[in-house]
N, C-alpha and C. Protein backbone atom coordinates (compact mmCIF):
# COMPACT_ATOMS: atom_id res chain seq x y z
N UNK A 1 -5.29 -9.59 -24.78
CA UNK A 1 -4.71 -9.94 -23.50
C UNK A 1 -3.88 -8.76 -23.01
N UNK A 2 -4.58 -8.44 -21.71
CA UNK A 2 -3.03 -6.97 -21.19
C UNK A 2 -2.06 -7.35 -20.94
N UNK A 3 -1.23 -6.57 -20.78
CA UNK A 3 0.09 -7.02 -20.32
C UNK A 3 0.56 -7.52 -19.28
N UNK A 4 0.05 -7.46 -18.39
CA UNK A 4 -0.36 -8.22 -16.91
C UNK A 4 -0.67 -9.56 -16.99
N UNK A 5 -1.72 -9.95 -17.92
CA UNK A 5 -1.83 -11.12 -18.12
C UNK A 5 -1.11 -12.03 -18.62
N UNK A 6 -0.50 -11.05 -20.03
CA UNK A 6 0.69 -12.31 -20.21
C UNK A 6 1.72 -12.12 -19.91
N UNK A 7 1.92 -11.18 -18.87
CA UNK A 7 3.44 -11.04 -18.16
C UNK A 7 3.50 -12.68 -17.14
N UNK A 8 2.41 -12.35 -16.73
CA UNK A 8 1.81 -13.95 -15.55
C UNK A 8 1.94 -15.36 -16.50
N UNK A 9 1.55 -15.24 -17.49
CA UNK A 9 0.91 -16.55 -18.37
C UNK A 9 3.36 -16.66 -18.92
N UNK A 10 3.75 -16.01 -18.98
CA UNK A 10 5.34 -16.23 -19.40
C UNK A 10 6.05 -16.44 -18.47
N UNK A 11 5.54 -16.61 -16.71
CA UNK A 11 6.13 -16.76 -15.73
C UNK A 11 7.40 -15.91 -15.53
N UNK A 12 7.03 -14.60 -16.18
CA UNK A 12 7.89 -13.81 -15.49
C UNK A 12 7.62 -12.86 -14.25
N UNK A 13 8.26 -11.88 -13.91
CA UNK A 13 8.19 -11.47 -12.58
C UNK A 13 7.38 -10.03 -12.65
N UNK A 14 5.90 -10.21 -12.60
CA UNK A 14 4.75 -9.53 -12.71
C UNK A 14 5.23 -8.59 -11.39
N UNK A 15 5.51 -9.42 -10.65
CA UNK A 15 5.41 -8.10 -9.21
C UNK A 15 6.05 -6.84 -9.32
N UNK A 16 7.21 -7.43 -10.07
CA UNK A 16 8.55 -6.54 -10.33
C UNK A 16 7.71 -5.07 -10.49
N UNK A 17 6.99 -5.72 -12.58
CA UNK A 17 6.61 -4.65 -12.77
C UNK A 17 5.35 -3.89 -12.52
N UNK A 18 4.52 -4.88 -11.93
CA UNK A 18 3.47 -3.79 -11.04
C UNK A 18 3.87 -3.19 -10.11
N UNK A 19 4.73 -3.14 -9.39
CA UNK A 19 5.21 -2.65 -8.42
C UNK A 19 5.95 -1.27 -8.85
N UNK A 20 6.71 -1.31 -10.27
CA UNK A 20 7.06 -0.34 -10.81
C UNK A 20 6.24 0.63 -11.47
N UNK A 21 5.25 0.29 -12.19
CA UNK A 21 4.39 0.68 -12.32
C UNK A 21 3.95 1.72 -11.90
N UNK A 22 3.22 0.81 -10.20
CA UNK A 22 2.66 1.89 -9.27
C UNK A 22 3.64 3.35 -9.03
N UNK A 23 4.85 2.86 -8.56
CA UNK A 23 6.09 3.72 -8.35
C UNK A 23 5.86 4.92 -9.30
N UNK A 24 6.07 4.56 -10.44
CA UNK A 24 6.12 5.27 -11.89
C UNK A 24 4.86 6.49 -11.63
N UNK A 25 4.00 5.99 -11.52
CA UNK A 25 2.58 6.39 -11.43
C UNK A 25 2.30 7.34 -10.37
N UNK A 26 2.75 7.29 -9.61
CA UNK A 26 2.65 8.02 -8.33
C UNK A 26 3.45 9.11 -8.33
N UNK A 27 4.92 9.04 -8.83
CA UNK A 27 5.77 9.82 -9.43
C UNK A 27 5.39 10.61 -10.13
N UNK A 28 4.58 10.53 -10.83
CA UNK A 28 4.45 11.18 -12.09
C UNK A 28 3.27 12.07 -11.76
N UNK A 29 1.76 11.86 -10.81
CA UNK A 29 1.09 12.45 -9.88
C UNK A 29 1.80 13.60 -9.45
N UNK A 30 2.88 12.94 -8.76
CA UNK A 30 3.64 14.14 -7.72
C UNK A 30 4.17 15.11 -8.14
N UNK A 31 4.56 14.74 -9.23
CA UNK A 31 5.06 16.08 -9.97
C UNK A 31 3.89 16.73 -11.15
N UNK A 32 3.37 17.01 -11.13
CA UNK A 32 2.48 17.71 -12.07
C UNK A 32 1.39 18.06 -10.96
N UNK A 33 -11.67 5.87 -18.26
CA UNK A 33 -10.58 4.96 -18.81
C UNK A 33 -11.14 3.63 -17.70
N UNK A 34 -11.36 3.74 -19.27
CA UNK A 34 -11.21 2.51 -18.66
C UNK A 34 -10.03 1.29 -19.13
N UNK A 35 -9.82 0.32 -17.80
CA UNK A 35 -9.01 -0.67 -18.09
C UNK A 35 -9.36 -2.03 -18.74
N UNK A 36 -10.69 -2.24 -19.41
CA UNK A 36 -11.10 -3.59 -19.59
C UNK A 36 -12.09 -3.64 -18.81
N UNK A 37 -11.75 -5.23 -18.77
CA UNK A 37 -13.14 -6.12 -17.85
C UNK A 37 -13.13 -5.89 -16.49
N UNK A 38 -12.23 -5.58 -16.01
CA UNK A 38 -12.11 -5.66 -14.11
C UNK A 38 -12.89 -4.13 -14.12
N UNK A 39 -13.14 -4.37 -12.73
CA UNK A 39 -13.46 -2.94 -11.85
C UNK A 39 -12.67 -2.44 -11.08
N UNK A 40 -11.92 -3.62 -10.96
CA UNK A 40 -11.07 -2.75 -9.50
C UNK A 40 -9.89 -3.95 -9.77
N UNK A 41 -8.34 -3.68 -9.88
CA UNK A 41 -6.89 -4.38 -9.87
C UNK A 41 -6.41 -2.93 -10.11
N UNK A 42 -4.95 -3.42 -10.19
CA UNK A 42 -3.83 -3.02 -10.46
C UNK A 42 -3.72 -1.75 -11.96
N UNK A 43 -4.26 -2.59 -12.74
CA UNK A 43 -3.98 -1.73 -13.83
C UNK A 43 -4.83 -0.70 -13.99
N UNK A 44 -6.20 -0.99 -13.22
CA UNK A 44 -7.30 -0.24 -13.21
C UNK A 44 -7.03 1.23 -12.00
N UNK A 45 -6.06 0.70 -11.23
CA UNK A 45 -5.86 1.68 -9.92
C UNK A 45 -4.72 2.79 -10.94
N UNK A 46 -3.66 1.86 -11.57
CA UNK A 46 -2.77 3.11 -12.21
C UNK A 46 -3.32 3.93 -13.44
N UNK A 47 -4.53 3.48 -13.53
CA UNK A 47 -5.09 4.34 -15.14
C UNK A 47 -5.83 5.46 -13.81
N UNK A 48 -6.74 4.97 -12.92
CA UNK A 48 -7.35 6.21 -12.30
C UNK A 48 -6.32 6.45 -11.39
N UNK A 49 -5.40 6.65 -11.32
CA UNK A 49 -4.69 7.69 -10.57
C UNK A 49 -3.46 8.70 -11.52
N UNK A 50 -4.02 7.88 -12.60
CA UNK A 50 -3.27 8.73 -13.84
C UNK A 50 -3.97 9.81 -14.56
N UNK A 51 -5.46 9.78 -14.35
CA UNK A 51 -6.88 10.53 -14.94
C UNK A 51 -6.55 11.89 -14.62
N UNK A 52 -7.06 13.21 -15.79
CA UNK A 52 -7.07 13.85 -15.24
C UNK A 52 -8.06 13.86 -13.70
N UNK A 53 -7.42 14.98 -12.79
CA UNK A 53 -8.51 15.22 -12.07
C UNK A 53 -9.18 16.28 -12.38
N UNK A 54 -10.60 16.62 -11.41
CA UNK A 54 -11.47 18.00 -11.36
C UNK A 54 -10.49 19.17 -10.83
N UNK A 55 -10.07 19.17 -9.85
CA UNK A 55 -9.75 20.04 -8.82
C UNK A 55 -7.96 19.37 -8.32
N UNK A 56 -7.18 20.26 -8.59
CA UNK A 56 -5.78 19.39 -7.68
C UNK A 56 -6.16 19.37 -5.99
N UNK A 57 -7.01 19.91 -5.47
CA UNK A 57 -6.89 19.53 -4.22
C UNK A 57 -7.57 18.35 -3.85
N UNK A 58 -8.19 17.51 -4.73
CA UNK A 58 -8.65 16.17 -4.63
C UNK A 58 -7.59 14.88 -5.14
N UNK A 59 -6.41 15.45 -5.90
CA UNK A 59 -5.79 14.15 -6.70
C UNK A 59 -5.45 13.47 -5.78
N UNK A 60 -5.88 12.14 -5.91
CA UNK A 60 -4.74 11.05 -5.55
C UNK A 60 -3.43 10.72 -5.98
N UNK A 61 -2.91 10.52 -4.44
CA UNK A 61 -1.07 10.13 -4.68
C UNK A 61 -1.19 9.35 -4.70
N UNK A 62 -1.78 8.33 -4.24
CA UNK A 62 -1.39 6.93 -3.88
C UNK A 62 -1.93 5.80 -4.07
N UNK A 63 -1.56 4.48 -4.61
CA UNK A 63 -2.43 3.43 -5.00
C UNK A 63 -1.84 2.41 -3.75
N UNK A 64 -2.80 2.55 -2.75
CA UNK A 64 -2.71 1.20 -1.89
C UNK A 64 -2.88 -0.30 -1.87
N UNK A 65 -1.82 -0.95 -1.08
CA UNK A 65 -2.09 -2.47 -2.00
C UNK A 65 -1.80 -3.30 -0.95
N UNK A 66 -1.72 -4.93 -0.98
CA UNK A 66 -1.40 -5.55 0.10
C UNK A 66 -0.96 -6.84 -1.06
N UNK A 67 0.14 -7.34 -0.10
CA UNK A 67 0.81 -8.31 -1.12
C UNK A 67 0.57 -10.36 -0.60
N UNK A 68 1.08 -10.75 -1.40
CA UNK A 68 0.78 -12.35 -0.70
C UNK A 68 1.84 -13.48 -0.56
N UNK A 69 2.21 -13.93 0.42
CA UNK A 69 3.42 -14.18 0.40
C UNK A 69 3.41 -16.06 -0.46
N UNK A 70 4.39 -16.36 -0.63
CA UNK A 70 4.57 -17.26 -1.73
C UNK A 70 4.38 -18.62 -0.96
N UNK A 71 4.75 -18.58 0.17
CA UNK A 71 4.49 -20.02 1.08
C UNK A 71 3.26 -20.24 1.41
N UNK A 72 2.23 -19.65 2.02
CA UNK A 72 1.43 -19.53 2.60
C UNK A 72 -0.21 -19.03 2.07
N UNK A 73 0.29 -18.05 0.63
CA UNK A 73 -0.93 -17.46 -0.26
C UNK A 73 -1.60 -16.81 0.88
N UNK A 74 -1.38 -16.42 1.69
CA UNK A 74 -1.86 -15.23 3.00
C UNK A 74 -1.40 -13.84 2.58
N UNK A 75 -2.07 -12.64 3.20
CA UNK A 75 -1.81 -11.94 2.70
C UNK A 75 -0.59 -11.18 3.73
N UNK A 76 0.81 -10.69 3.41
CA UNK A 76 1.70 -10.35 3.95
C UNK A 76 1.34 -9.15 5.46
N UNK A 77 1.43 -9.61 6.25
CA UNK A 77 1.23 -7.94 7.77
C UNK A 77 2.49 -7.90 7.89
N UNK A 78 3.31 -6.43 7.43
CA UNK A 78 4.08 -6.21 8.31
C UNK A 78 4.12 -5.28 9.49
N UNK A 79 5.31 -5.29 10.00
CA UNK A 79 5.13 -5.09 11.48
C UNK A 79 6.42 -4.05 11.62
N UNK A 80 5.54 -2.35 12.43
CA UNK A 80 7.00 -1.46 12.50
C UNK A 80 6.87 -1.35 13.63
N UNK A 81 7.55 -0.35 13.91
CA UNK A 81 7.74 -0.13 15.61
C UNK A 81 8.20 1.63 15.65
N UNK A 82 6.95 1.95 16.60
CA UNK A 82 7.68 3.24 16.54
C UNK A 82 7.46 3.94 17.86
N UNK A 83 8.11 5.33 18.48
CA UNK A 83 8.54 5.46 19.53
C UNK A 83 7.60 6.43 19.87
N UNK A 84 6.92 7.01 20.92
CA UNK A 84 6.01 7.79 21.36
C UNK A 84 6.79 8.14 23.02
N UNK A 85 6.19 9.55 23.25
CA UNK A 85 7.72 10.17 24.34
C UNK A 85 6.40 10.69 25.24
N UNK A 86 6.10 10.46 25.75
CA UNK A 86 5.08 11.08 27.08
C UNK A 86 6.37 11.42 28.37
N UNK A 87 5.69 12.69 28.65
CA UNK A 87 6.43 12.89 30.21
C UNK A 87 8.09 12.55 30.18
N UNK A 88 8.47 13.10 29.50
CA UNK A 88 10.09 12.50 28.77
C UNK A 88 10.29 11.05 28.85
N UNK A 89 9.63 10.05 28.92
CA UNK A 89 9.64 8.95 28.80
C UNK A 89 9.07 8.17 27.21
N UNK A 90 10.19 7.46 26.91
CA UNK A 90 9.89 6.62 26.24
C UNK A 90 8.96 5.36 25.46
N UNK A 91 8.06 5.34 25.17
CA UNK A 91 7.11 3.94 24.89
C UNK A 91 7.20 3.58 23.44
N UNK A 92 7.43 2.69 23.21
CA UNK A 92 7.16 1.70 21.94
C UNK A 92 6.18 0.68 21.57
N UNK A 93 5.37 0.96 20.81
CA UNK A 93 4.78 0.52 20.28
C UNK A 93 4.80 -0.26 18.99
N UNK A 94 3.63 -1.08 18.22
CA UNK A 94 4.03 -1.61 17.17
C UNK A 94 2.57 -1.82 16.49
N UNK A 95 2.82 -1.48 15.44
CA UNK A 95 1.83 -1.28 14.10
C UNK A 95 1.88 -2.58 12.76
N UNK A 96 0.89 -3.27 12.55
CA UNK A 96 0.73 -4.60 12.03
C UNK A 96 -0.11 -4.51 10.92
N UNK A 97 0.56 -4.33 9.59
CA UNK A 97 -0.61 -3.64 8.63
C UNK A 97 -0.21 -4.83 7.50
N UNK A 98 -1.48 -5.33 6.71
CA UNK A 98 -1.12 -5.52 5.54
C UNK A 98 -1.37 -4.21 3.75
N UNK A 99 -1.21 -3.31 4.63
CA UNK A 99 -1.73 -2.24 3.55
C UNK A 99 -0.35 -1.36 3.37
N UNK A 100 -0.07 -1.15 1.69
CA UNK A 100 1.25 -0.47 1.85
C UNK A 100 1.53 0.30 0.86
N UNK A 101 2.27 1.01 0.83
CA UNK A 101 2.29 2.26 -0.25
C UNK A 101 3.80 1.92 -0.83
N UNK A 102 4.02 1.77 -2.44
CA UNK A 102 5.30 1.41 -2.57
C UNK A 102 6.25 2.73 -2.52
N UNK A 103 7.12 2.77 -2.01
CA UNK A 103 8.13 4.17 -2.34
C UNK A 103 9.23 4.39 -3.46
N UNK A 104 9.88 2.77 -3.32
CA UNK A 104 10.96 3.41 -4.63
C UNK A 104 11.89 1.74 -4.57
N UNK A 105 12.28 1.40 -5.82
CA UNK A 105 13.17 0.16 -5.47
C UNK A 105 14.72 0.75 -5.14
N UNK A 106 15.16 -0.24 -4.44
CA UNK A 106 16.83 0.07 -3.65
C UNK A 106 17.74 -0.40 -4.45
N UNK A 107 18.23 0.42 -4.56
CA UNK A 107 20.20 0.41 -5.78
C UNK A 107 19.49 -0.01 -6.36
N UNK A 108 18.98 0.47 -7.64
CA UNK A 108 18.50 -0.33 -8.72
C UNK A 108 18.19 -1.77 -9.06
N UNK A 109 17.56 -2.14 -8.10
CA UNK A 109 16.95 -3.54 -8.29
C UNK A 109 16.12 -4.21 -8.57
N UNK A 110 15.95 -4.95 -8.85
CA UNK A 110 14.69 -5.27 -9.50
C UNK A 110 13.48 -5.94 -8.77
N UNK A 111 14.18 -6.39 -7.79
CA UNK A 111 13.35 -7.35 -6.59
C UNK A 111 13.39 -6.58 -5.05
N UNK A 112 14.09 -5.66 -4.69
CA UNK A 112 14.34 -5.59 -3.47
C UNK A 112 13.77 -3.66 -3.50
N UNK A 113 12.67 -3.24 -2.88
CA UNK A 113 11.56 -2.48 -2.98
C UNK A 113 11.25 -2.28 -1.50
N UNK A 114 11.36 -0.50 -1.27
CA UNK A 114 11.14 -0.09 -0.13
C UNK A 114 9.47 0.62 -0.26
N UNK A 115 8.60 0.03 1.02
CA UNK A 115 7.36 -0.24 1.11
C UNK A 115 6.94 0.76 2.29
N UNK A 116 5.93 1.88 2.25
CA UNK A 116 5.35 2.44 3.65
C UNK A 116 4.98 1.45 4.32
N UNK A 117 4.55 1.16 5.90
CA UNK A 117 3.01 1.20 6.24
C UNK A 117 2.06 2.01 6.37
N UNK A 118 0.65 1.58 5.63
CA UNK A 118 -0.09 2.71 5.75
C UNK A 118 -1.71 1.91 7.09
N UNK A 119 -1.70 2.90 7.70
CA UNK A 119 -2.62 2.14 8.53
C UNK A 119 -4.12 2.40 8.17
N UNK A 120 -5.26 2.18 8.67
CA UNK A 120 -6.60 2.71 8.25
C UNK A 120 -7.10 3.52 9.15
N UNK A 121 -7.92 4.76 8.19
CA UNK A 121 -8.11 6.02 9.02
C UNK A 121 -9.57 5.83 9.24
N UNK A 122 -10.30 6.55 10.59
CA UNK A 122 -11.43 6.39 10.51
C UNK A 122 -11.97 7.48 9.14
N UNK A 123 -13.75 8.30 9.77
CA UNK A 123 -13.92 9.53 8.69
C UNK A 123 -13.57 10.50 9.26
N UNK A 124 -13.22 10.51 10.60
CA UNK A 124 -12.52 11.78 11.21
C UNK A 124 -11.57 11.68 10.77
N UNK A 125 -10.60 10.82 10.50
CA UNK A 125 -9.15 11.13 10.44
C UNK A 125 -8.21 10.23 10.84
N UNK A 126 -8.53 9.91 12.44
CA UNK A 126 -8.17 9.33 13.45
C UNK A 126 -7.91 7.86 13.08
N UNK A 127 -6.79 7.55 13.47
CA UNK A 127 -6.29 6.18 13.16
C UNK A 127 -7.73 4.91 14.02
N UNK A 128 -7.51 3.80 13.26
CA UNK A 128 -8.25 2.74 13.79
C UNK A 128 -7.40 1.89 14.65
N UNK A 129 -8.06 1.83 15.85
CA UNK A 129 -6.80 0.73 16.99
C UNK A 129 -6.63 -0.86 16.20
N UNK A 130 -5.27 -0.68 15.68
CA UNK A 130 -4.74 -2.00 14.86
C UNK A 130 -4.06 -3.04 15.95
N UNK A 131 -3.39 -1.89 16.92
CA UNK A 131 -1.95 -2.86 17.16
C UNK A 131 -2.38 -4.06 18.18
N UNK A 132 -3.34 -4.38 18.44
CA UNK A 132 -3.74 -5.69 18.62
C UNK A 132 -4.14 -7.05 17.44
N UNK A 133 -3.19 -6.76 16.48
CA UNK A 133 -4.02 -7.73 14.85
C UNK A 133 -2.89 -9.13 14.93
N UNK A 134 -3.44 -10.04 15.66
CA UNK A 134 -2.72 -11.06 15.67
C UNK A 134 -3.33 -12.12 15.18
N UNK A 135 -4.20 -12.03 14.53
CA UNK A 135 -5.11 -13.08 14.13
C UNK A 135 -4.31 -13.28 12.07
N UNK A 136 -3.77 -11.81 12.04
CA UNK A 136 -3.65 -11.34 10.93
C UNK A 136 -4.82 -12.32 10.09
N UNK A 137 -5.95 -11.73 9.83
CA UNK A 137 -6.85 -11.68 9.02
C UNK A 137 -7.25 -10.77 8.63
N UNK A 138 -7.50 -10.60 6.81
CA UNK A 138 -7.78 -9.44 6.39
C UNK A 138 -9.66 -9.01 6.57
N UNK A 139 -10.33 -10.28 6.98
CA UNK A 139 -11.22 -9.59 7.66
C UNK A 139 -11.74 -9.00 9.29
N UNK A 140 -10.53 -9.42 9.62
CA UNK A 140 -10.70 -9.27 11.03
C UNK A 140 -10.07 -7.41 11.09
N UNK A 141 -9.22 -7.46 10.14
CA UNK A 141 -8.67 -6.35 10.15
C UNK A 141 -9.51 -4.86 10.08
N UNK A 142 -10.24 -5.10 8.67
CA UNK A 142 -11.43 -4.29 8.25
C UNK A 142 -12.60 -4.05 9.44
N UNK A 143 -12.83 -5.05 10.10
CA UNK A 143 -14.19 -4.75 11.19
C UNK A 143 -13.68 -4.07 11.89
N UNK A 144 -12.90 -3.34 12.13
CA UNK A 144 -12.09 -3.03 13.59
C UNK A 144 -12.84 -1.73 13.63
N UNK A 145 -13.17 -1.15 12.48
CA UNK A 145 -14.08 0.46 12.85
C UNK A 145 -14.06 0.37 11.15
N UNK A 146 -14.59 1.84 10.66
CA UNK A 146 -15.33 1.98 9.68
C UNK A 146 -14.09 2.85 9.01
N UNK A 147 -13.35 1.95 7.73
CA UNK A 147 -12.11 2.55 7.39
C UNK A 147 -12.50 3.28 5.91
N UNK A 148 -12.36 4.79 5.79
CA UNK A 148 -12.60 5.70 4.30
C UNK A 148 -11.39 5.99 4.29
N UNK A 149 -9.89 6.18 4.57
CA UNK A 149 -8.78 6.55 3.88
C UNK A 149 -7.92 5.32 4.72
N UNK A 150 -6.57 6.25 4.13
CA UNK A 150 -5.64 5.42 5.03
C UNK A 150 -4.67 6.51 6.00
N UNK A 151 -3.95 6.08 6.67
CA UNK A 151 -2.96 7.26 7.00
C UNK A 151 -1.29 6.83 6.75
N UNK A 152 -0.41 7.83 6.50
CA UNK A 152 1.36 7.47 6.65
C UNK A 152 1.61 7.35 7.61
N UNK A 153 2.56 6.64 7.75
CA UNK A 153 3.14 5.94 8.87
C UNK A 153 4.08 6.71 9.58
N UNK A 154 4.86 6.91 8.22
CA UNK A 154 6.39 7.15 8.13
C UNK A 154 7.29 5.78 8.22
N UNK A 155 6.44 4.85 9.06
CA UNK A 155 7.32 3.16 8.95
C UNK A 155 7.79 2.60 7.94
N UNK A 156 8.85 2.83 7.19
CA UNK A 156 8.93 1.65 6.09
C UNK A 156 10.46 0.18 6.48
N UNK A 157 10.09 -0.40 5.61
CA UNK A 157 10.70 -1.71 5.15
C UNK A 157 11.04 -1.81 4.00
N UNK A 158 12.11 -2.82 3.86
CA UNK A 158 12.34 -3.15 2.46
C UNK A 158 12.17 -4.57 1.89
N UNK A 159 11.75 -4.94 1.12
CA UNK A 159 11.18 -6.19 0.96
C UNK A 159 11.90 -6.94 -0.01
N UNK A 160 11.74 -8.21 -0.33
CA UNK A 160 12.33 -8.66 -1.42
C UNK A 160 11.06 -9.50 -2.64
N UNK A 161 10.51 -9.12 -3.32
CA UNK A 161 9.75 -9.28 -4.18
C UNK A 161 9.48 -10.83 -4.76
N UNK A 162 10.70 -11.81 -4.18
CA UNK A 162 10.39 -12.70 -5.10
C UNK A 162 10.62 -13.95 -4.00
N UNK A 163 9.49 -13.27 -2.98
CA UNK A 163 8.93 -14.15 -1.50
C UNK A 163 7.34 -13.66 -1.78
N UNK A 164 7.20 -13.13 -2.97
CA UNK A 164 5.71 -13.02 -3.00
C UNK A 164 5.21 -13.12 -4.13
N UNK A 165 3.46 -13.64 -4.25
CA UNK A 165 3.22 -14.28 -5.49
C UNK A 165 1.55 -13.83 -6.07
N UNK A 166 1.66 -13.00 -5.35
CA UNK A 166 0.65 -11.81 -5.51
C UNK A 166 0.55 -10.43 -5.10
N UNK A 167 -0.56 -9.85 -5.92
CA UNK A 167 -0.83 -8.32 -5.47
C UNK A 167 -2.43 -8.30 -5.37
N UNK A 168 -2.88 -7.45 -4.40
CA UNK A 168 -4.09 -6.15 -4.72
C UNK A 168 -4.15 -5.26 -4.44
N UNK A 169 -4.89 -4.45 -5.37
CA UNK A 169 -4.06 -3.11 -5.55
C UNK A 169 -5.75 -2.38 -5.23
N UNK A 170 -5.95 -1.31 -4.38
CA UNK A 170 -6.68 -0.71 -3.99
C UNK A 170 -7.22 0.45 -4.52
N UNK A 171 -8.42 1.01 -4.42
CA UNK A 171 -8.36 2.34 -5.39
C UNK A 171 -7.51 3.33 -5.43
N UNK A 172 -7.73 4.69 -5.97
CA UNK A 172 -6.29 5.00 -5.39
C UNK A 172 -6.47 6.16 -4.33
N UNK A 173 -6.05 6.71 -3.25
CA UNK A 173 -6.38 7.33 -2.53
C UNK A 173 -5.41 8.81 -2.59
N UNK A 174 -5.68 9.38 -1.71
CA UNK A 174 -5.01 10.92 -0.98
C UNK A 174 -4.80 10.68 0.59
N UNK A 175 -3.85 9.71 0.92
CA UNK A 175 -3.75 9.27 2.03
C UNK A 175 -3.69 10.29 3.35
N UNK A 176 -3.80 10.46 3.98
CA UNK A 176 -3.90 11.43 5.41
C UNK A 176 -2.17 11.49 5.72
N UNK A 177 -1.73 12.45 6.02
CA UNK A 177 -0.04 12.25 6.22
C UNK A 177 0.37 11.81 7.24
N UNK A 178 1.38 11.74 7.43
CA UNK A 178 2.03 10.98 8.88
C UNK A 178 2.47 11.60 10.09
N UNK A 179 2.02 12.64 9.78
CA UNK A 179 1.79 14.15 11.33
C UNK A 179 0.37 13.92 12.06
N UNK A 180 -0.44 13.11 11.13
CA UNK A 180 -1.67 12.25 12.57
C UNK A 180 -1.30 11.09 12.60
N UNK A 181 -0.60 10.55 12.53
CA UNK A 181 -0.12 8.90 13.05
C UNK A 181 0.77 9.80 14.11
N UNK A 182 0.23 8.99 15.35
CA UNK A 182 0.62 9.13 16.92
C UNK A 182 2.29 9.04 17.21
């Protein structure tokens, strides 16, 4: 049994440490296998983004994920807002993602975890038009154009971990930075 499993099966707080995990993992990327039966979770995303790579200009930073909130078993969209300046004028906009990159937990906590948004990139590059996702469905989300990475936001939030009662955790990527998010 991994540790995942019976972290879940002791009803303790799995998110905590997948969430740390990822953190850990990504960290540890930045500065410088199989998992079992699955093909694709959580533990499987932090072993391949822990692999060596071929080439450093291919490694992945980042293990993308989307979480589920505890009332509802839906999968969490959050929602940023950010400012775009045409003609010295002002416009705001707002970005509705359930896809997120963890960054780091706040004052040492165990539950309360600051989260990117990461949006979906086409194969050019170019962001996919989200900010109409009110249906929040994660398949409505995906049809919107043909998504191979993700991009940074720069948007983050801070969340509290124990309003949610799941994870999935995505392969792991080399996300596009947040100098092409508009």
């Amino acid at each position: 049994m991994s540790y995942y499993e019976e972290c879940c099966e002791k009803g303790t707080n799995c998110l905590h440490k997948t969430i740390k995990d990822i953190i850990d993992a990504q960290v540890k990327v930045a500065e410088e296998s199989d998992c079992g039966c699955c093909t694709t979770g959580c533990e499987c995303s932090i072993n391949d983004l822990l692999a060596p790579s071929t080439t450093n200009n291919t490694r992945n930073t980042t293990i993308p994920f989307l979480l589920y909130c505890k009332a509802s078993c839906s999968p969490f969209f959050a929602t940023g807002i950010y400012k775009e300046t045409i003609n010295n004028t002002n416009f705001y906009h707002q970005v509705q993602t359930p896809i997120f990159k963890a960054k780091k937990f706040k004052n040492n906590s165990k539950n309360c975890v600051q989260l990117e948004l990461l949006i979906p990139a086409q194969t050019d590059g170019s962001a996919i038009d989200i900010e109409d996702t009110e249906a929040r469905n994660i398949a409505q989300y995906f049809t919107r154009g043909v998504t191979n990475n993700f991009i940074e936001t720069g948007l983050c939030i801070t969340i509290d971990l124990n309003h949610f009662f799941a994870i999935t955790c995505l392969d792991p990527i080399r996300p596009i930075r947040s100098s092409n998010f508009p």
